[in-house]
C-alpha atoms as a PDB file:
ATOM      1  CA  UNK A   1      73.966 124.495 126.243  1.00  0.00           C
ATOM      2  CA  UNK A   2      73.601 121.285 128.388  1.00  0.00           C
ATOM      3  CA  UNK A   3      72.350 120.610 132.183  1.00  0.00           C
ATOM      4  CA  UNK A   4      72.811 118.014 134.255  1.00  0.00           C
ATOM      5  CA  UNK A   5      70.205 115.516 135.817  1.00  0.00           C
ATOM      6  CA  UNK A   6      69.457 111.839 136.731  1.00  0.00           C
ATOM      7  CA  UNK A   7      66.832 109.662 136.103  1.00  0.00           C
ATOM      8  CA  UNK A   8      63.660 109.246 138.727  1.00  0.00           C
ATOM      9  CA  UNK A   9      60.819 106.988 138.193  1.00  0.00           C
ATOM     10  CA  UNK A  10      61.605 106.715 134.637  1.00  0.00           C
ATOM     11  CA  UNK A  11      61.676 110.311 133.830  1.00  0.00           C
ATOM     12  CA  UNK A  12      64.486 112.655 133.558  1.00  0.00           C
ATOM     13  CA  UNK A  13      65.020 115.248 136.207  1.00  0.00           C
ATOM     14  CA  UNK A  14      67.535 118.366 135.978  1.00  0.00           C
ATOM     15  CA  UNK A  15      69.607 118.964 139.574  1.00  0.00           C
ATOM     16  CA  UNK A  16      69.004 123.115 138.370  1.00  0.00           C
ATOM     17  CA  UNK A  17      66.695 124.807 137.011  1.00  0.00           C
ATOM     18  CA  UNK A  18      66.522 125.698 133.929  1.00  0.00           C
ATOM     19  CA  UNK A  19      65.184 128.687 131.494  1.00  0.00           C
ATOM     20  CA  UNK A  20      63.975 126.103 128.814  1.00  0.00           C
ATOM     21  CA  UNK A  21      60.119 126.539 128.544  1.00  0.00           C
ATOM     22  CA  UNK A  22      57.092 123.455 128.424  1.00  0.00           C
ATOM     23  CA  UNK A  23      57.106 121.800 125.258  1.00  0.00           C
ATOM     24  CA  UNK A  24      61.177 122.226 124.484  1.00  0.00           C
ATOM     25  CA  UNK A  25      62.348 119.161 122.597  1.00  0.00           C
ATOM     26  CA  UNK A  26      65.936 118.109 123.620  1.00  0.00           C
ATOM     27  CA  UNK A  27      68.694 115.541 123.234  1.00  0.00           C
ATOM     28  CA  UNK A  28      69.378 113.317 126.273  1.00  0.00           C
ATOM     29  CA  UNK A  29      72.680 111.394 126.598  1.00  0.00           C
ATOM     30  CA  UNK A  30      73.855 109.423 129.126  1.00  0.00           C
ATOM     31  CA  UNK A  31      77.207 110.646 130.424  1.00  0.00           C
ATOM     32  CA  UNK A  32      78.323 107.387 132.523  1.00  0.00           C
ATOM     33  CA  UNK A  33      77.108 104.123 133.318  1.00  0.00           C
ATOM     34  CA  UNK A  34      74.442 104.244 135.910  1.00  0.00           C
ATOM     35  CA  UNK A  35      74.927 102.854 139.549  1.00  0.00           C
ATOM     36  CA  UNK A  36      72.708 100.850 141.399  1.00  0.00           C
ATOM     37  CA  UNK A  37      70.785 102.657 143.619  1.00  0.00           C
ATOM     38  CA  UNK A  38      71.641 100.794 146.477  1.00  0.00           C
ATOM     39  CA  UNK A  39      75.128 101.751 145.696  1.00  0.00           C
ATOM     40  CA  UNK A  40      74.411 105.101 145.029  1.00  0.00           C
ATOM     41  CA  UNK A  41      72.948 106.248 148.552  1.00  0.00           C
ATOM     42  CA  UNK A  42      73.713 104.770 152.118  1.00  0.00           C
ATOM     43  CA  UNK A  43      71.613 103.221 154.156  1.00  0.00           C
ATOM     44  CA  UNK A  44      67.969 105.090 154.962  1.00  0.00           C
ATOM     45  CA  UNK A  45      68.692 104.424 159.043  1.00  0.00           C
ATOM     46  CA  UNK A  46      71.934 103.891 160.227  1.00  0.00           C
ATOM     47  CA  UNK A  47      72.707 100.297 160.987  1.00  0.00           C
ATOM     48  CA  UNK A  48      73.081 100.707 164.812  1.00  0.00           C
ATOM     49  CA  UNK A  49      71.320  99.233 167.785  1.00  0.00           C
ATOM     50  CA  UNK A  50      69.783 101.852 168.980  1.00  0.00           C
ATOM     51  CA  UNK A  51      65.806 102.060 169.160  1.00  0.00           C
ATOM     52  CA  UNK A  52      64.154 104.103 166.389  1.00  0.00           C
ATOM     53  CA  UNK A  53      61.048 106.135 166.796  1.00  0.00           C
ATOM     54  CA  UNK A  54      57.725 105.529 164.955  1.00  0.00           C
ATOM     55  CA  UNK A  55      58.199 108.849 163.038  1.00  0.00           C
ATOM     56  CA  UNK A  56      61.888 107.395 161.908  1.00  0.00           C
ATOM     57  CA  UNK A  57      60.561 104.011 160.875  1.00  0.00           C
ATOM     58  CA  UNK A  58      58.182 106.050 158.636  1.00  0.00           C
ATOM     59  CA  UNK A  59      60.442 107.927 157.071  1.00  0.00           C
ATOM     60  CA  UNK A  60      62.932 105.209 156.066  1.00  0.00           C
ATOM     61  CA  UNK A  61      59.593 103.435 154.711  1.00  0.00           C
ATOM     62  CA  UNK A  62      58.360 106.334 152.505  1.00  0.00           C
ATOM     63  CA  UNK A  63      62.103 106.396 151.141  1.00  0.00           C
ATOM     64  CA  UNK A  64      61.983 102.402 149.938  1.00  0.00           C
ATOM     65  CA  UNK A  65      58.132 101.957 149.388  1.00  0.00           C
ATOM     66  CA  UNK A  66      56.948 102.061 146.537  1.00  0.00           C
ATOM     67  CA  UNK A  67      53.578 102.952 145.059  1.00  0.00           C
ATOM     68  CA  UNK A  68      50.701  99.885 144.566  1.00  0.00           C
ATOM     69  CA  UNK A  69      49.563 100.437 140.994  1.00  0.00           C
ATOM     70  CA  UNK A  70      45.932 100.992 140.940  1.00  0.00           C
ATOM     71  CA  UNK A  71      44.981  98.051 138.601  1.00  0.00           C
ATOM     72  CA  UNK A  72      46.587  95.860 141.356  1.00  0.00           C
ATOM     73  CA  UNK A  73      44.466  93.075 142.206  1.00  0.00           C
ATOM     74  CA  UNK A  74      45.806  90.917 145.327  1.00  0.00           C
ATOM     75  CA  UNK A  75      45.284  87.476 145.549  1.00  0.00           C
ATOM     76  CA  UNK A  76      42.415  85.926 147.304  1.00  0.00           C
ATOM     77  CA  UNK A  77      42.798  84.178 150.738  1.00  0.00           C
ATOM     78  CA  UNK A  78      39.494  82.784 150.111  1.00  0.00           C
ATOM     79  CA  UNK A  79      39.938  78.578 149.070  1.00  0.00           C
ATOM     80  CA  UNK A  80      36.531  79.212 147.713  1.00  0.00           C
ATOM     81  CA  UNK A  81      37.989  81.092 144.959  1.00  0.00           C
ATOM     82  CA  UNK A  82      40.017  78.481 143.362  1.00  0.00           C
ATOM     83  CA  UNK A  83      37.962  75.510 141.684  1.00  0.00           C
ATOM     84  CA  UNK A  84      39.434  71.770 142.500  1.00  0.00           C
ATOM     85  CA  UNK A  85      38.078  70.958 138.673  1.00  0.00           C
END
């Protein structure tokens, strides 16, 4: 029996479902060299000159953003922060 998936976010996900239950241990083997995904889907908003609505600027954002891990700590704009000694 084999399915066929991709990789997402560094986990495996099947393109069908499937009647294998939680907990079943299986094989996974890659069947090709992987793409890049830049190569592997066009472009989130067509490339045209044509104004875009808020709405479509958020999609195409949501579809190339990517998450801010919560132990992030951003760097301070504060000079008082950084010791001259």
């Amino acid at each position: 029996m084999s399915f066929q998936g991709h990789i997402e976010n560094g986990a495996v996900v099947l393109d069908e479902p499937t009647p294998l239950g939680n907990g079943t241990i299986v094989r996974i083997e890659p069947v090709k060299t992987a793409r890049k995904p830049e190569e592997s889907r066009g472009a989130v908003v067509a490339d045209t000159d044509q104004p875009r609505t808020m709405h479509q600027m958020a999609q195409a954002w949501r579809a190339v953003a990517k998450p801010i891990p919560e132990d992030y700590i951003p760097p301070s704009v504060d000079p008082d922060d950084y010791p001259l000694f």
